[in-house]
C-alpha atoms as a PDB file:
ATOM      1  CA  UNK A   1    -151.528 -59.132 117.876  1.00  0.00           C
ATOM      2  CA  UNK A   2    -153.989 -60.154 120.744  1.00  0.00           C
ATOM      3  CA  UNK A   3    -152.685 -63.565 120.856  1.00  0.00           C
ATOM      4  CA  UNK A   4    -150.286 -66.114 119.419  1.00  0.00           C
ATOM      5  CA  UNK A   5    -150.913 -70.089 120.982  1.00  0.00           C
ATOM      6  CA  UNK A   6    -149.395 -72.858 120.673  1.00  0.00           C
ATOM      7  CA  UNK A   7    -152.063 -75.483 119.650  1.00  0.00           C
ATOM      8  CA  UNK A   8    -150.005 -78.321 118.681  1.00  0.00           C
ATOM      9  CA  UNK A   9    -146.265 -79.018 118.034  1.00  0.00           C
ATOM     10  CA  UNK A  10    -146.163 -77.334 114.749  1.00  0.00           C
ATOM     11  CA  UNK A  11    -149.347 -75.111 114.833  1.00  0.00           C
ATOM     12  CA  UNK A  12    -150.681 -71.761 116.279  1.00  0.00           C
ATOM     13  CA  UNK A  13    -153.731 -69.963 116.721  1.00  0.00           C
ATOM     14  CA  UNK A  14    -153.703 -66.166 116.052  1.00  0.00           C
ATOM     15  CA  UNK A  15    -155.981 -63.260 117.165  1.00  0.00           C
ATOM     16  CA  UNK A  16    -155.034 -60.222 115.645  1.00  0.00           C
ATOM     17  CA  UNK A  17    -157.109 -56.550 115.834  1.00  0.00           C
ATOM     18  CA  UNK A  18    -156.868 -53.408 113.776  1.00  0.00           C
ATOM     19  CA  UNK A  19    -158.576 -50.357 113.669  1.00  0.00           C
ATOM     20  CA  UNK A  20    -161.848 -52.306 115.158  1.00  0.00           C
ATOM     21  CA  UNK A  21    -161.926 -55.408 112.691  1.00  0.00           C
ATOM     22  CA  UNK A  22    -160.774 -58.761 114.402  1.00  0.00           C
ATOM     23  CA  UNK A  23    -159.338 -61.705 112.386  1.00  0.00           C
ATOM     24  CA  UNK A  24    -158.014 -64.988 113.382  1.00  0.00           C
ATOM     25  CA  UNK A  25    -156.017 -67.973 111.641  1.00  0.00           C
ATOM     26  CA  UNK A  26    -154.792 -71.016 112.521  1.00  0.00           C
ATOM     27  CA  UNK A  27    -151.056 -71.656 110.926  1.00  0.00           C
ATOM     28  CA  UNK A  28    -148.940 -74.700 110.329  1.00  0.00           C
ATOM     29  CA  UNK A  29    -145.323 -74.706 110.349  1.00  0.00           C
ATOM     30  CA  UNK A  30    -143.938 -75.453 107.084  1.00  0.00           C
ATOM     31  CA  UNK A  31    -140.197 -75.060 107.484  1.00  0.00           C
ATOM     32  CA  UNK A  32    -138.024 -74.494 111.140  1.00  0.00           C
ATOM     33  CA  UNK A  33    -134.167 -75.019 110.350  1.00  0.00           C
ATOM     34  CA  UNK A  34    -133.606 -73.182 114.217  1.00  0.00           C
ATOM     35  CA  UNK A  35    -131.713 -70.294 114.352  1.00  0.00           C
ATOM     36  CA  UNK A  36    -131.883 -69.458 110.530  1.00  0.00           C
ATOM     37  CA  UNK A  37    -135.257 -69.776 108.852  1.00  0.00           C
ATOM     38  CA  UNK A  38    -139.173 -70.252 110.061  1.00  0.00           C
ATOM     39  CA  UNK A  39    -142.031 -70.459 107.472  1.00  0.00           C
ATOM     40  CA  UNK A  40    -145.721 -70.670 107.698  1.00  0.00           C
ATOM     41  CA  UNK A  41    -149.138 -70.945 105.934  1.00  0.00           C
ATOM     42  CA  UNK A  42    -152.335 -70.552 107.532  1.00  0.00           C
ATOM     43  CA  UNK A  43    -154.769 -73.452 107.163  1.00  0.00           C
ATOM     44  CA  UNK A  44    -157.983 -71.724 108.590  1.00  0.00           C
ATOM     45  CA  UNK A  45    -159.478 -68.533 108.623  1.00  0.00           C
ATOM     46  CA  UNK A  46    -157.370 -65.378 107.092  1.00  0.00           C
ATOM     47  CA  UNK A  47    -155.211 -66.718 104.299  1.00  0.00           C
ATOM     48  CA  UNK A  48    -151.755 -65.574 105.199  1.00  0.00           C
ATOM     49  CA  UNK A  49    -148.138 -67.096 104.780  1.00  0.00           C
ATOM     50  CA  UNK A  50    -144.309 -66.196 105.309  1.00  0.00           C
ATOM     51  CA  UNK A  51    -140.975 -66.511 106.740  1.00  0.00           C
ATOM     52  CA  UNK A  52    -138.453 -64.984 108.204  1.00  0.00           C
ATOM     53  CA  UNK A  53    -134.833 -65.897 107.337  1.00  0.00           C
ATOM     54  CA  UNK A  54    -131.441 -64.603 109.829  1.00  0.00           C
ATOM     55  CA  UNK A  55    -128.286 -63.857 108.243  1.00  0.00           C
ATOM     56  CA  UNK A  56    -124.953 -63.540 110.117  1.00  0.00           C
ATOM     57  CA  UNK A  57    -123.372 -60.366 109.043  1.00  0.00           C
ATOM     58  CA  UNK A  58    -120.776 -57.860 110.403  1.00  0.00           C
ATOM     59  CA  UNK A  59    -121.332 -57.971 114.144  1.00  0.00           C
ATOM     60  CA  UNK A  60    -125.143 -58.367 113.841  1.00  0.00           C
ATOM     61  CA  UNK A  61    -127.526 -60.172 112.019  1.00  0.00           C
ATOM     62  CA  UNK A  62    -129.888 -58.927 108.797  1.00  0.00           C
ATOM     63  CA  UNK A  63    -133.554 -60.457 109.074  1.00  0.00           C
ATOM     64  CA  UNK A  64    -135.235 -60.949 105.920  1.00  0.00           C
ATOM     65  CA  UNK A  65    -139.330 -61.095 106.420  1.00  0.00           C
ATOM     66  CA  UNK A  66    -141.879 -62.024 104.012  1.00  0.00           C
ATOM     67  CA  UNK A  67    -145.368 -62.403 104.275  1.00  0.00           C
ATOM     68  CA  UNK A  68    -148.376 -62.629 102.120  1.00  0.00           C
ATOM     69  CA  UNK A  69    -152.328 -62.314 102.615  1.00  0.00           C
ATOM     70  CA  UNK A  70    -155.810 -62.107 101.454  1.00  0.00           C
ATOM     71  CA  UNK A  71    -158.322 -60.216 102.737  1.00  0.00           C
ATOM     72  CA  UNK A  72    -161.686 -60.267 101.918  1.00  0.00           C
ATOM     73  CA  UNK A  73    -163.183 -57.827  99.820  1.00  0.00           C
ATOM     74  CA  UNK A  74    -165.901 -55.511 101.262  1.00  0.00           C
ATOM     75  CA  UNK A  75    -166.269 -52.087 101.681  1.00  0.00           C
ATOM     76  CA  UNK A  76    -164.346 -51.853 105.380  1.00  0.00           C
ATOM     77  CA  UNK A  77    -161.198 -53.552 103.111  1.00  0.00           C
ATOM     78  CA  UNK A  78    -161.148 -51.083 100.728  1.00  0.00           C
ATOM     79  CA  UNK A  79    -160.917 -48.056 102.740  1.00  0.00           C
ATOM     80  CA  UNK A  80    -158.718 -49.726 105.627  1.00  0.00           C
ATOM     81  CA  UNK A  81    -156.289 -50.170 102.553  1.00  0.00           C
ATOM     82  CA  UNK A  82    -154.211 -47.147 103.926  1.00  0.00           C
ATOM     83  CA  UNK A  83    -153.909 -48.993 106.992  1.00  0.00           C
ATOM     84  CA  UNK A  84    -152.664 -52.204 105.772  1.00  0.00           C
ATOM     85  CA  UNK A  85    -149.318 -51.549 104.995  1.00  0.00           C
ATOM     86  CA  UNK A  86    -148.570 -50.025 109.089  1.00  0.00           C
ATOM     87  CA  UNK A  87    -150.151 -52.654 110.479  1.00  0.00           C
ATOM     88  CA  UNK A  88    -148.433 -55.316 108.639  1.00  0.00           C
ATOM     89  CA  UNK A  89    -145.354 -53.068 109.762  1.00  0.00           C
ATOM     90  CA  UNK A  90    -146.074 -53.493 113.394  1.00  0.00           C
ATOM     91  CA  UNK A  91    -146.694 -56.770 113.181  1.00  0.00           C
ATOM     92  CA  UNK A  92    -143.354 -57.532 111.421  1.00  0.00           C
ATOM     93  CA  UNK A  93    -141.937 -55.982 114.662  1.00  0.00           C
ATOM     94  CA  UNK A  94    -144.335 -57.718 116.688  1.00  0.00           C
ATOM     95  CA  UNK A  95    -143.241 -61.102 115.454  1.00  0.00           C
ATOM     96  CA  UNK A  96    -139.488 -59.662 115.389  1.00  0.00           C
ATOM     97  CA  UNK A  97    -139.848 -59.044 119.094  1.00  0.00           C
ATOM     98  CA  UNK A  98    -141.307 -62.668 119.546  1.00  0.00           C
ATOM     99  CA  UNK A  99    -138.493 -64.226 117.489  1.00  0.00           C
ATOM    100  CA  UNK A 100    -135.413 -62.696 119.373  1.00  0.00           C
ATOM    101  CA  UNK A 101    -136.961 -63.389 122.542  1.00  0.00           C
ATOM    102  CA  UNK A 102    -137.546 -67.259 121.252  1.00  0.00           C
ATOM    103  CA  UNK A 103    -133.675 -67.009 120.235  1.00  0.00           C
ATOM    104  CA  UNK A 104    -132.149 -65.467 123.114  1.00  0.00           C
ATOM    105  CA  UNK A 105    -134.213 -68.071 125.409  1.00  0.00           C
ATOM    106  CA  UNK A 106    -132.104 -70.911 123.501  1.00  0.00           C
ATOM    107  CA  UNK A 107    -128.824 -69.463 124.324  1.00  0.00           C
END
């Protein structure tokens, strides 16, 4: 993720860059209920939408992430296809990172 910005109260911009290839999006926030659940859905650029969901369990907390996308289809797409899944990985932590740091800020 090369950059995440705020652009209005309920909407980002996103860079992100993998293996070379650069995307972007711009996102709207469909759902907040703050600490427990976030969704999005892009509007512009790279289709992509998702949430993340906290859980109270035990002495910690279980974070359920989902996220969908659409790339286009070219020849780059089809043999970064490998790739995909770790980047979406780090990104999960990425945005992970990005939530417990929003969360602890609040406390």
């Amino acid at each position: 993720i090369k950059e995440a910005k705020r652009i209005a109260p309920d909407k980002y911009a996103w860079k992100v860059e993998f293996m070379g290839k650069k995307a972007s999006w711009k996102a709207v926030i469909t759902e907040s209920t703050k600490p427990k659940r976030y969704a999005w859905q892009s509007f512009t650029g790279l289709y992509n939408a998702g949430s993340w969901t906290l859980e109270p369990r035990g002495d910690g907390t279980v974070i359920a992430f989902r996220m969908e996308y659409r790339m286009p289809i070219s020849l780059l797409d089809i043999l970064t296809a490998p790739f995909i899944k770790p980047l979406l990985n780090k990104m999960s932590e990425d945005l992970i990172g990005r939530v417990k740091r929003e969360l602890e800020k609040d406390q």
